[in-house]
Each structure stands twice: as structure tokens, then as C-alpha cells.
N, C-alpha and C. Protein backbone atom coordinates (compact mmCIF):
# COMPACT_ATOMS: atom_id res chain seq x y z
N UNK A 1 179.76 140.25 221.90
CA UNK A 1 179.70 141.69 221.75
C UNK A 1 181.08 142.20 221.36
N UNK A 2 181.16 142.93 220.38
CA UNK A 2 182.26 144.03 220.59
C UNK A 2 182.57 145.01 220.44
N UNK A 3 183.61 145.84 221.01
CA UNK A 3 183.56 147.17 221.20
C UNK A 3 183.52 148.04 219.81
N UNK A 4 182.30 148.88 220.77
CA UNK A 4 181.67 149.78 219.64
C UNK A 4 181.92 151.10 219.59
N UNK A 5 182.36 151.83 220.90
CA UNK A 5 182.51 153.27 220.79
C UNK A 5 183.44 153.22 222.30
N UNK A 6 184.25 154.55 221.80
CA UNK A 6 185.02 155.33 223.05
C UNK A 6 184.74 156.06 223.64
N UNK A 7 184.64 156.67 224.95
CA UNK A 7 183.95 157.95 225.77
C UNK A 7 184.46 158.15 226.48
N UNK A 8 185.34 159.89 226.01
CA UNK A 8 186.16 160.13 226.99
C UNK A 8 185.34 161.31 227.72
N UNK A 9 185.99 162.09 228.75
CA UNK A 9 185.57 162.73 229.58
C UNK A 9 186.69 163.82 229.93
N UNK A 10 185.69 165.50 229.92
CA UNK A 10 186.26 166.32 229.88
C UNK A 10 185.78 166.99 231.02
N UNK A 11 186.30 168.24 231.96
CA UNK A 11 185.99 169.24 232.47
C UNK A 11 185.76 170.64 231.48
N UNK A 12 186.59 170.38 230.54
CA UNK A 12 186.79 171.66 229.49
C UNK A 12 186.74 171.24 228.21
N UNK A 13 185.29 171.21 227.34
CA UNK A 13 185.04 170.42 226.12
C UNK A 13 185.40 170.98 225.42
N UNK A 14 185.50 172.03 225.23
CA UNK A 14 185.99 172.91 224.39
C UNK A 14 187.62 172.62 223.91
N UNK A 15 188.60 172.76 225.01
CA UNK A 15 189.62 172.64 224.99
C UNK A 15 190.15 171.33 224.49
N UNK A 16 189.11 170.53 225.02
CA UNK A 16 189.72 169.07 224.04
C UNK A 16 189.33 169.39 223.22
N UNK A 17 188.23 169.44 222.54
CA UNK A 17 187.89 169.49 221.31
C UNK A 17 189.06 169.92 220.49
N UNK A 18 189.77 171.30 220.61
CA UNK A 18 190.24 172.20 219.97
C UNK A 18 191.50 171.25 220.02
N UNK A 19 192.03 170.73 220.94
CA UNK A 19 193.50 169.83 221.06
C UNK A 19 193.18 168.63 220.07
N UNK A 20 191.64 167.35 219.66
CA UNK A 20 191.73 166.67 219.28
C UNK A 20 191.96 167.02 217.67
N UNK A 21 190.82 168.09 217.63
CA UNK A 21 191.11 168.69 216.41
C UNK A 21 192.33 169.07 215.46
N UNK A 22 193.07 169.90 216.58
CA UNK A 22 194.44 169.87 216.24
C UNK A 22 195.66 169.43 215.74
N UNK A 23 195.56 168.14 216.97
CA UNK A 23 196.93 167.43 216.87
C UNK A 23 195.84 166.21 215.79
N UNK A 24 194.69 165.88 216.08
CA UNK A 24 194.39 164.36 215.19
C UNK A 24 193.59 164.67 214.14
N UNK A 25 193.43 165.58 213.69
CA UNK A 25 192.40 166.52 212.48
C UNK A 25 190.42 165.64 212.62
N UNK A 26 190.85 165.12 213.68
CA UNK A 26 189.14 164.80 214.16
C UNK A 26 188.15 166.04 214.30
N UNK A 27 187.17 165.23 213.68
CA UNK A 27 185.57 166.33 213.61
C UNK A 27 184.82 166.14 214.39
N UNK A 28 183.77 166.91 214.90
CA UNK A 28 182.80 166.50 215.45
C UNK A 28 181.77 166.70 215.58
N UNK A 29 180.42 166.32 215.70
CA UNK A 29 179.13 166.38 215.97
C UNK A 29 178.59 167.00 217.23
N UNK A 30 178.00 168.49 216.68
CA UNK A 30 177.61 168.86 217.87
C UNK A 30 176.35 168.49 219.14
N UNK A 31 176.55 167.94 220.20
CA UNK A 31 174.99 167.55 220.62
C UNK A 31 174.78 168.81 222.09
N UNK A 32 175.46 170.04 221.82
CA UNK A 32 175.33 170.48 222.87
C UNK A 32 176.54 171.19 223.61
N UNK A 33 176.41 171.56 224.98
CA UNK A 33 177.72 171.96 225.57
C UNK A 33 178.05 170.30 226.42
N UNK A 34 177.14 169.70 226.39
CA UNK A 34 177.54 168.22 227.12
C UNK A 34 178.10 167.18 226.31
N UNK A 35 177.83 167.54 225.52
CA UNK A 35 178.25 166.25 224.17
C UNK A 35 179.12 166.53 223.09
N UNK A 36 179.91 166.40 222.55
CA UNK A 36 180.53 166.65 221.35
C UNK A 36 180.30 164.73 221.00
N UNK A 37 180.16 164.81 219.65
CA UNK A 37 180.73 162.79 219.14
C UNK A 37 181.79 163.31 218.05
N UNK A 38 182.48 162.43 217.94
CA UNK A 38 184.27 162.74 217.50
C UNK A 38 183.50 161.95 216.14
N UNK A 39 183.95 162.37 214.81
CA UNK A 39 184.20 161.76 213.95
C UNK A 39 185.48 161.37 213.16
N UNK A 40 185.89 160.82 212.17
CA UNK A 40 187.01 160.39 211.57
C UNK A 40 188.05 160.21 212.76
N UNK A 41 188.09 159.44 213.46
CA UNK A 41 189.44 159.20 214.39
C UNK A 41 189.57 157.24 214.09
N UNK A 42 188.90 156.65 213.33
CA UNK A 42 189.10 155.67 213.39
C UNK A 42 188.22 154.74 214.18
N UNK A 43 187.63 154.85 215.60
CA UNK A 43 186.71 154.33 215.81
C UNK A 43 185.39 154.94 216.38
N UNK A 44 183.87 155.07 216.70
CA UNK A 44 182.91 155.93 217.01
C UNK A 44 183.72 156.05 218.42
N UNK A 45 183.22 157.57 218.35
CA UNK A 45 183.63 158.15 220.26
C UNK A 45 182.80 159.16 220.45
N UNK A 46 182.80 160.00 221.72
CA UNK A 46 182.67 160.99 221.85
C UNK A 46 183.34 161.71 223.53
N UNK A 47 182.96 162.87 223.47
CA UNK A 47 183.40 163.60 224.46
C UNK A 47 182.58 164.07 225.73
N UNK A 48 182.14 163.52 226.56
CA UNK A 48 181.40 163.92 227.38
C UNK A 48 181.84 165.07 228.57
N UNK A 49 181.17 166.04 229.14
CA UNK A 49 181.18 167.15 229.85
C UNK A 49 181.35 166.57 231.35
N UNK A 50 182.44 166.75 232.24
CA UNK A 50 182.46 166.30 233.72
C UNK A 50 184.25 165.62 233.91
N UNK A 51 184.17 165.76 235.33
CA UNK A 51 185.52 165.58 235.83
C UNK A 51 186.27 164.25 235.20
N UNK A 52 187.71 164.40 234.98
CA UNK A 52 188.32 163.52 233.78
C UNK A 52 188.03 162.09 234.94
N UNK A 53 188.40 160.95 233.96
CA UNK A 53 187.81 159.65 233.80
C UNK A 53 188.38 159.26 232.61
N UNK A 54 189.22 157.80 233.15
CA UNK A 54 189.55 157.09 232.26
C UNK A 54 188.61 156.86 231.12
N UNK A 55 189.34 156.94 230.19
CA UNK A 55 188.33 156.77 228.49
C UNK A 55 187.45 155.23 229.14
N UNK A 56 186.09 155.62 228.54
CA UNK A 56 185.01 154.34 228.60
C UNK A 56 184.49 153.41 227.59
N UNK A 57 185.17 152.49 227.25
CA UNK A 57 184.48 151.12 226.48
C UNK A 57 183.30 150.90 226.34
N UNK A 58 182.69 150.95 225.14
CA UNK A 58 181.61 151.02 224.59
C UNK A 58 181.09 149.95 223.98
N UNK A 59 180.28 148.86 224.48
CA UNK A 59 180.49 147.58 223.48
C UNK A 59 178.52 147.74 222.94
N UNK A 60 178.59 146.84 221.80
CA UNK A 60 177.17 147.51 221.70
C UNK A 60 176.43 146.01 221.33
N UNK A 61 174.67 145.62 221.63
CA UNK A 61 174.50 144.52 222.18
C UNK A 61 173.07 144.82 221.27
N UNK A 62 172.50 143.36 220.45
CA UNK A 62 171.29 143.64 219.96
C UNK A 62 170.16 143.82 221.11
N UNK A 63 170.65 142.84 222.04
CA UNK A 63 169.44 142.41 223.47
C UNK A 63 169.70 142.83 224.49
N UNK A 64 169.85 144.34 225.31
CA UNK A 64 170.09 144.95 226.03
C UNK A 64 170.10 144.59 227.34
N UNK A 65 168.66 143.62 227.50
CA UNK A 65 168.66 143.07 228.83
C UNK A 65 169.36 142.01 229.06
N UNK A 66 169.63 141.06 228.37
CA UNK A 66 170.17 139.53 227.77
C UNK A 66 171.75 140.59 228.12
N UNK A 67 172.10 141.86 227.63
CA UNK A 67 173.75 141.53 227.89
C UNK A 67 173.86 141.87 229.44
N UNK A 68 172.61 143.02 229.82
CA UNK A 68 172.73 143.26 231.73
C UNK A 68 172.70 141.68 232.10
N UNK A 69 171.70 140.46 231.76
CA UNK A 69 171.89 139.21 232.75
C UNK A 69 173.46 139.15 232.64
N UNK A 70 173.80 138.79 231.05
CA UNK A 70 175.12 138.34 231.48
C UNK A 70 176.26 138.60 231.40
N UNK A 71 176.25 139.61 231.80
CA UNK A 71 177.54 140.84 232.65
C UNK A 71 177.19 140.78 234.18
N UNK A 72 176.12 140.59 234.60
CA UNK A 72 175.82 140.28 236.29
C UNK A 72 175.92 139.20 236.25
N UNK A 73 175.75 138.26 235.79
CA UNK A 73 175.94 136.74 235.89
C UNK A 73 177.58 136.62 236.31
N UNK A 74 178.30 137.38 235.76
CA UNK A 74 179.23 136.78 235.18
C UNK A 74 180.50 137.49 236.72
N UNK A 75 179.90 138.33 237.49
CA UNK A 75 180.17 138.81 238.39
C UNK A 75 180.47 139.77 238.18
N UNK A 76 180.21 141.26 237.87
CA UNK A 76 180.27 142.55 237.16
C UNK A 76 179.20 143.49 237.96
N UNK A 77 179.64 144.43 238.92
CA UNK A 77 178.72 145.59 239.59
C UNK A 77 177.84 146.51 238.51
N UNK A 78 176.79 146.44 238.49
CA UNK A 78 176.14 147.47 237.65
C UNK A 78 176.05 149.18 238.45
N UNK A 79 176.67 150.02 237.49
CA UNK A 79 177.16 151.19 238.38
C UNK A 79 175.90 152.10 238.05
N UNK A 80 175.48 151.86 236.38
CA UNK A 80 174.23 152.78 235.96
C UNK A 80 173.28 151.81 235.27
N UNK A 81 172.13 151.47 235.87
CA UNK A 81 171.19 151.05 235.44
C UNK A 81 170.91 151.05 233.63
N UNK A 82 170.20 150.53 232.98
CA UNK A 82 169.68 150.78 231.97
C UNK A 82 168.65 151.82 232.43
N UNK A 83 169.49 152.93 230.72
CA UNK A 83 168.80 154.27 230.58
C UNK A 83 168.77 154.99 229.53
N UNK A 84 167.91 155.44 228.77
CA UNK A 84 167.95 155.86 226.92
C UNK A 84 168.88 157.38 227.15
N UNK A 85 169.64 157.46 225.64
CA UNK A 85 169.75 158.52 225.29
C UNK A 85 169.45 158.98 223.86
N UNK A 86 169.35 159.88 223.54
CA UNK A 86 169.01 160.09 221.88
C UNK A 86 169.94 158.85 221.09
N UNK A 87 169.05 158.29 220.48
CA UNK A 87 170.02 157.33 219.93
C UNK A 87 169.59 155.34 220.44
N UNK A 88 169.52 155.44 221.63
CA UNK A 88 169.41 154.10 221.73
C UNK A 88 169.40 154.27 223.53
N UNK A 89 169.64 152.98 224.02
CA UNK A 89 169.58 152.93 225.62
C UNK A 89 171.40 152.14 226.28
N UNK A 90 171.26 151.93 227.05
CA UNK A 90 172.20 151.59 227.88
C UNK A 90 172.31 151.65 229.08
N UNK A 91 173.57 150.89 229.58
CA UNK A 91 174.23 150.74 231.56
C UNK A 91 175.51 150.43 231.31
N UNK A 92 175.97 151.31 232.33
CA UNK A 92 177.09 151.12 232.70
C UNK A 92 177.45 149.80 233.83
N UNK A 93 178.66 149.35 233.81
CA UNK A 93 179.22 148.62 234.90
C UNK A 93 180.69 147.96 235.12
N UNK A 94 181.02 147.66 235.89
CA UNK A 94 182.53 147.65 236.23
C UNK A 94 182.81 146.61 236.58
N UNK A 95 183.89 145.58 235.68
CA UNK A 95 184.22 144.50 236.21
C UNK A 95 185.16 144.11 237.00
N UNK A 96 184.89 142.58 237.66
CA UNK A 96 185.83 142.84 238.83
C UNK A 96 187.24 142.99 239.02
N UNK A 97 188.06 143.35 237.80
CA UNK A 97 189.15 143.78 237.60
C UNK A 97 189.18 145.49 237.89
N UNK A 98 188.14 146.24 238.03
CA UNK A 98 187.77 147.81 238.41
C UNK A 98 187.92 148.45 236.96
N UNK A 99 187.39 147.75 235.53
CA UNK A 99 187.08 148.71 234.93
C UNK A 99 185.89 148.84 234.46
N UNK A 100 185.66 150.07 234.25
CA UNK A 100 184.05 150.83 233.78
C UNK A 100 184.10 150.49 232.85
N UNK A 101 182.92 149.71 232.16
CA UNK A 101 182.65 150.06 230.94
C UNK A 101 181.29 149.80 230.34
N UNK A 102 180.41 149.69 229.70
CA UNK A 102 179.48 150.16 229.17
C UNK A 102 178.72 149.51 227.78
N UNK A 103 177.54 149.18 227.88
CA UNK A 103 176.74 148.04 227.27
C UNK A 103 176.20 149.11 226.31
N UNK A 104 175.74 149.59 224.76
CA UNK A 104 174.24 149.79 224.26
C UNK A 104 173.63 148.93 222.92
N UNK A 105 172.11 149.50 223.44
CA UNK A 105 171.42 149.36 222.24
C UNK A 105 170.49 150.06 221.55
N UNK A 106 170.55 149.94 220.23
CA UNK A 106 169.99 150.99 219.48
C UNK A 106 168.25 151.09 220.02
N UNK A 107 167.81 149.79 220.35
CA UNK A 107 166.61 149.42 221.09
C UNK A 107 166.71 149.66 222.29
């Protein structure tokens, strides 16, 4: 697998927005007051709505369940179950080094 998208996390989407915009001339896709997705920055991201959180690693997997076995196999806490969003499905989970990060598929 490899990493496919960035997801950072805002209290005030707006305000990033307007700062990424700014200082990195990034665009974005509106999905809402919860969602912004960042375009032209170089790799897929977006901005999610809620208390800040280290940016989240996005790796993306043809066989969704095949990458949950082996990320639990491999000794890795699953923090969010597999769960769809417009777009495709996914889970989160954290390896045992304590970082979050995050499986999808378009399936």
C-alpha cells in the first residue's frame, strides 16, 4: 500500500482554509461545513471539522478487508472500524508506535 491522502483537522475550517489558500495558493472542494478536500498542494488531502489532531495518513488498499487482517495481524489497534463515506469505505488505526493512520477503498 501507499500513501494516498492527508487529513488534517480543524476547529475553524474556514480559517484554515483561508490561511492554506493564502500562504500555499491551494483550492478546494466543497463537501460541506465538515469537509473541505484541498486541491493542487501536491498530494490528495483534505480538511476535516473537529478539535486539532496531528495530520492523518491516508494509505489506500484495493482489498479493504485483506488490509484490516493485515494491519491487526501485524499488531496495530483498530480505533474506527470499517465505514463508507461518499467516495469509498475505510478504518482507522494506530500503530504500536502511537500513530493514527488510516486504510481506504474505493470499494
Amino acid at each position: 500500500m501507499r500513501i494516498d491522502y492527508l487529513e488534517f483537522t480543524s476547529p475553524d475550517i474556514s480559517a484554515s482554509k483561508a490561511f492554506f489558500a493564502h500562504a500555499f495558493g491551494w483550492e478546494f472542494k466543497d463537501y460541506g461545513p465538515e469537509y473541505q478536500e484541498i486541491a493542487n498542494a501536491g498530494v490528495s488531502g483534505g480538511i476535516a471539522a473537529g478539535a486539532f489532531a496531528a495530520p492523518l495518513v491516508i494509505l489506500k488498499a484495493d482489498d479493504l478487508e485483506a488490509a484490516l487482517a493485515r494491519v491487526s495481524e501485524a499488531g496495530a489497534e483498530i480505533t474506527k472500524p470499517i465505514f463508507s463515506f461518499p467516495g469509498g469505505r475505510r478504518f482507522q488505526f494506530r500503530e504500536p508506535g502511537g500513530s493514527e493512520m488510516a486504510v481506504w477503498s474505493e470499494a
